[in-house]
N, C-alpha and C. Protein backbone atom coordinates (compact mmCIF):
# COMPACT_ATOMS: atom_id res chain seq x y z
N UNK A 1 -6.78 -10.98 27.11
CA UNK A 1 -6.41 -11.06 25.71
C UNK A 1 -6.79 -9.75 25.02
N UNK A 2 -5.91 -9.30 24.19
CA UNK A 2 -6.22 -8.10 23.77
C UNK A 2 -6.88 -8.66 22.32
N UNK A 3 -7.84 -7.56 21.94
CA UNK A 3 -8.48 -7.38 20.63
C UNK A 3 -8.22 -6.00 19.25
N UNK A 4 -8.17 -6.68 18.34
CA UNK A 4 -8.29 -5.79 16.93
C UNK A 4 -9.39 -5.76 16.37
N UNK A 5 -9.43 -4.23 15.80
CA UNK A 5 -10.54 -4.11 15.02
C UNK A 5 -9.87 -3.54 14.04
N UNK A 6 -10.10 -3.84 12.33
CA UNK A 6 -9.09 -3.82 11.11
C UNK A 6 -9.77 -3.26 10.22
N UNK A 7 -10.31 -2.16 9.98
CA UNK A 7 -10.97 -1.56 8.73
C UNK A 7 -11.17 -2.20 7.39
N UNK A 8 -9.61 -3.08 7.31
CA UNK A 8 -9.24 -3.67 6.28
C UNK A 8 -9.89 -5.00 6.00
N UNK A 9 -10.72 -5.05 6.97
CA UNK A 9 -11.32 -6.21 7.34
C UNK A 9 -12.45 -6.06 6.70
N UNK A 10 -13.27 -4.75 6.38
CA UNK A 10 -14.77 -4.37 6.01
C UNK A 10 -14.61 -3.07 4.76
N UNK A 11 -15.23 -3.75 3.03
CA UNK A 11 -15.39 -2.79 2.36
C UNK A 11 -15.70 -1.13 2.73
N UNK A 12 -14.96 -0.13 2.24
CA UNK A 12 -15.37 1.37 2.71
C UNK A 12 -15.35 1.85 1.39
N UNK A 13 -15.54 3.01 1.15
CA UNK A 13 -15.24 4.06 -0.34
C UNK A 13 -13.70 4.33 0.41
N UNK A 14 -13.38 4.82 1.12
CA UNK A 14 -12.08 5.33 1.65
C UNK A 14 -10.98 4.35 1.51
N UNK A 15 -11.41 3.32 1.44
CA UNK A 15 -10.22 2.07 1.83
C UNK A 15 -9.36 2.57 2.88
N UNK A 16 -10.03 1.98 4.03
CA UNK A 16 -9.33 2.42 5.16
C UNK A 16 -8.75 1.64 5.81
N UNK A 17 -7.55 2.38 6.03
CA UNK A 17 -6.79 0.63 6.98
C UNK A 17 -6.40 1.06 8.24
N UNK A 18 -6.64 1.51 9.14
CA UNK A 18 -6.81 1.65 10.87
C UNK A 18 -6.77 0.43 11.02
N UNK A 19 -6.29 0.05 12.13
CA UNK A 19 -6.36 -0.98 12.91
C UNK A 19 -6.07 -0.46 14.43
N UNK A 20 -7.07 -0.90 14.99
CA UNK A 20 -6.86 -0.34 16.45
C UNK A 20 -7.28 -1.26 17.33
N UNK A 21 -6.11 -1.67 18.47
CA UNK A 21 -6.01 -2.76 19.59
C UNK A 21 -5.95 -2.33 20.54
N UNK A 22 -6.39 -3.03 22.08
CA UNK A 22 -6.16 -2.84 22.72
C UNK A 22 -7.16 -3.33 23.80
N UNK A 23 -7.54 -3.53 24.82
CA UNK A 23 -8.68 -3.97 25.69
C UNK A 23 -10.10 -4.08 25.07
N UNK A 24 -10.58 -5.20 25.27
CA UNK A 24 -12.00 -5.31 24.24
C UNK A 24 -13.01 -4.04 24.59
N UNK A 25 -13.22 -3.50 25.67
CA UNK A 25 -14.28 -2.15 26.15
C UNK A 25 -13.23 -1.52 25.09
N UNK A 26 -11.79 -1.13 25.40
CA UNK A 26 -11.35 0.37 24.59
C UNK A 26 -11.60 0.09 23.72
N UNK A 27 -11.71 -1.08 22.48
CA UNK A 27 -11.25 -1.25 20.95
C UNK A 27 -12.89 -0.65 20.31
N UNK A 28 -13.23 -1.43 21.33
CA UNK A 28 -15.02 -0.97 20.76
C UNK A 28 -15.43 0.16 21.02
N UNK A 29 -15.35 0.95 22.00
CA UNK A 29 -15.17 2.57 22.47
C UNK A 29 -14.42 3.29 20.87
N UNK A 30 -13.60 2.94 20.56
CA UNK A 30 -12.66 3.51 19.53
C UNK A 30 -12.79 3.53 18.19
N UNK A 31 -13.53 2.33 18.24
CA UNK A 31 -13.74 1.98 16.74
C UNK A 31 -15.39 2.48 16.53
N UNK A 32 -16.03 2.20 17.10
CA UNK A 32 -17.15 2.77 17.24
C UNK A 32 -17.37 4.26 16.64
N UNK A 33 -16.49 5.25 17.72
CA UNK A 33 -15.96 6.11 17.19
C UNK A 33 -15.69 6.61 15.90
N UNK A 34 -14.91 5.46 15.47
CA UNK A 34 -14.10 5.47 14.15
C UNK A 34 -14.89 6.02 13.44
N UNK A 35 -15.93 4.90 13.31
CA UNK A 35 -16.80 4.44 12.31
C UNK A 35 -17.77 5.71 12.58
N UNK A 36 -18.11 5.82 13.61
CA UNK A 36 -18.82 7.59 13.13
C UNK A 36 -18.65 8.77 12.55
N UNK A 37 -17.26 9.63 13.35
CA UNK A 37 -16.39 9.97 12.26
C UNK A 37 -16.07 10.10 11.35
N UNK A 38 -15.53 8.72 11.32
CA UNK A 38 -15.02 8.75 9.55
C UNK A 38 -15.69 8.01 8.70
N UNK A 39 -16.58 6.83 9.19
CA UNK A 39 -17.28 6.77 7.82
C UNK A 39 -18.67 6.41 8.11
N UNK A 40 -19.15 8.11 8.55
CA UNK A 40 -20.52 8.52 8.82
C UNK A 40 -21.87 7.48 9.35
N UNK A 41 -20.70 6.65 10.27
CA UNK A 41 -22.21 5.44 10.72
C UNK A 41 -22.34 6.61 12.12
N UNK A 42 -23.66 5.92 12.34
CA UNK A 42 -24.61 6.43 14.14
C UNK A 42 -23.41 6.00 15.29
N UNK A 43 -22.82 6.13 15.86
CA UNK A 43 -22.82 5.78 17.34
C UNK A 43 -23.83 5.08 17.75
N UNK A 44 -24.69 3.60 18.15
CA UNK A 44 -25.08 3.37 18.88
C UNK A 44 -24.82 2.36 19.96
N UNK A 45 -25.69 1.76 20.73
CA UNK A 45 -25.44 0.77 21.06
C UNK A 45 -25.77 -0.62 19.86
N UNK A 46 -26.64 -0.53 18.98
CA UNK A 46 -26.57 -1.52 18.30
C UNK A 46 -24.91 -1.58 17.34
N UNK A 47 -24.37 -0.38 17.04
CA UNK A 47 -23.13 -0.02 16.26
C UNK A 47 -22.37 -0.70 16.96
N UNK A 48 -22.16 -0.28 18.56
CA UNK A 48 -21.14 -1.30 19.27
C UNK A 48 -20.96 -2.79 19.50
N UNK A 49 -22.65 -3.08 19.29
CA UNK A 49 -22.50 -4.63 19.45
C UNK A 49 -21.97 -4.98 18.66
N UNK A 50 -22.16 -4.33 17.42
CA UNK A 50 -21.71 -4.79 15.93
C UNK A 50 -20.03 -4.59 15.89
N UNK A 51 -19.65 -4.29 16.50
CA UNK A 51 -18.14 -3.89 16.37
C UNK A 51 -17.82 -4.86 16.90
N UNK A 52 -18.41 -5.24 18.54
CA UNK A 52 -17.76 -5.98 19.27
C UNK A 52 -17.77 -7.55 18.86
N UNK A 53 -18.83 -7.79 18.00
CA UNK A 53 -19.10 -9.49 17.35
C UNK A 53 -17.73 -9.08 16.27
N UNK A 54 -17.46 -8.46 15.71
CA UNK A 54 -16.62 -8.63 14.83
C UNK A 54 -15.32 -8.11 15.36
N UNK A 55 -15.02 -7.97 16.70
CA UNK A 55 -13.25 -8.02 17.20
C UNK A 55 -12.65 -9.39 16.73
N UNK A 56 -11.19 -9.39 16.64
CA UNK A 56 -10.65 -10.64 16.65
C UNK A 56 -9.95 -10.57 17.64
N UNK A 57 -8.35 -11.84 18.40
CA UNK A 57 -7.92 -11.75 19.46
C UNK A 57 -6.71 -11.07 18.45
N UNK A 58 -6.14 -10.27 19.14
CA UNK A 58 -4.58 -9.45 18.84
C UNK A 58 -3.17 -10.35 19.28
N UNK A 59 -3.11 -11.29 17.99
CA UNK A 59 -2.20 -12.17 18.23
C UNK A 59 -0.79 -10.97 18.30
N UNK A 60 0.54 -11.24 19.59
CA UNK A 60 1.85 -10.40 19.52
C UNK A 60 2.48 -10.79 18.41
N UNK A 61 3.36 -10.26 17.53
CA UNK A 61 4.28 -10.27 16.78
C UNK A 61 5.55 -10.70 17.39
N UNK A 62 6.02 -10.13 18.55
CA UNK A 62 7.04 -10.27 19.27
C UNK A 62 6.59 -11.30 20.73
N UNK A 63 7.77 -12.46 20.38
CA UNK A 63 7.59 -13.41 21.65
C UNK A 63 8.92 -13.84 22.48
């Protein structure tokens, strides 16, 4: 099952709307990322857990 992680999902100053899917390791690899980047959190492992409790499943649009 693939997973999203939705910016739009969590207050920012930026109002950011990324949404990025794809295999639960990549989404959290990515977003993790994100969130360092662009809105100056740590990289850690506690950052990733935190990403990864808050994936949802990536329901298809197309069936």
């Amino acid at each position: 099952m693939r997973k999203i992680a939705d910016c739009r999902d969590f207050p920012s100053e930026t109002d950011c709307t990324l949404a990025i899917s794809g295999e639960e390791d990549e989404v959290v690899r990515a977003a993790s990322e994100h969130a360092a980047s662009v809105h100056g959190h740590q990289d850690s492992p506690e950052l990733r857990q935190q990403v990864r409790s808050m994936l949802k499943d990536d329901v298809p649009q197309h069936a």
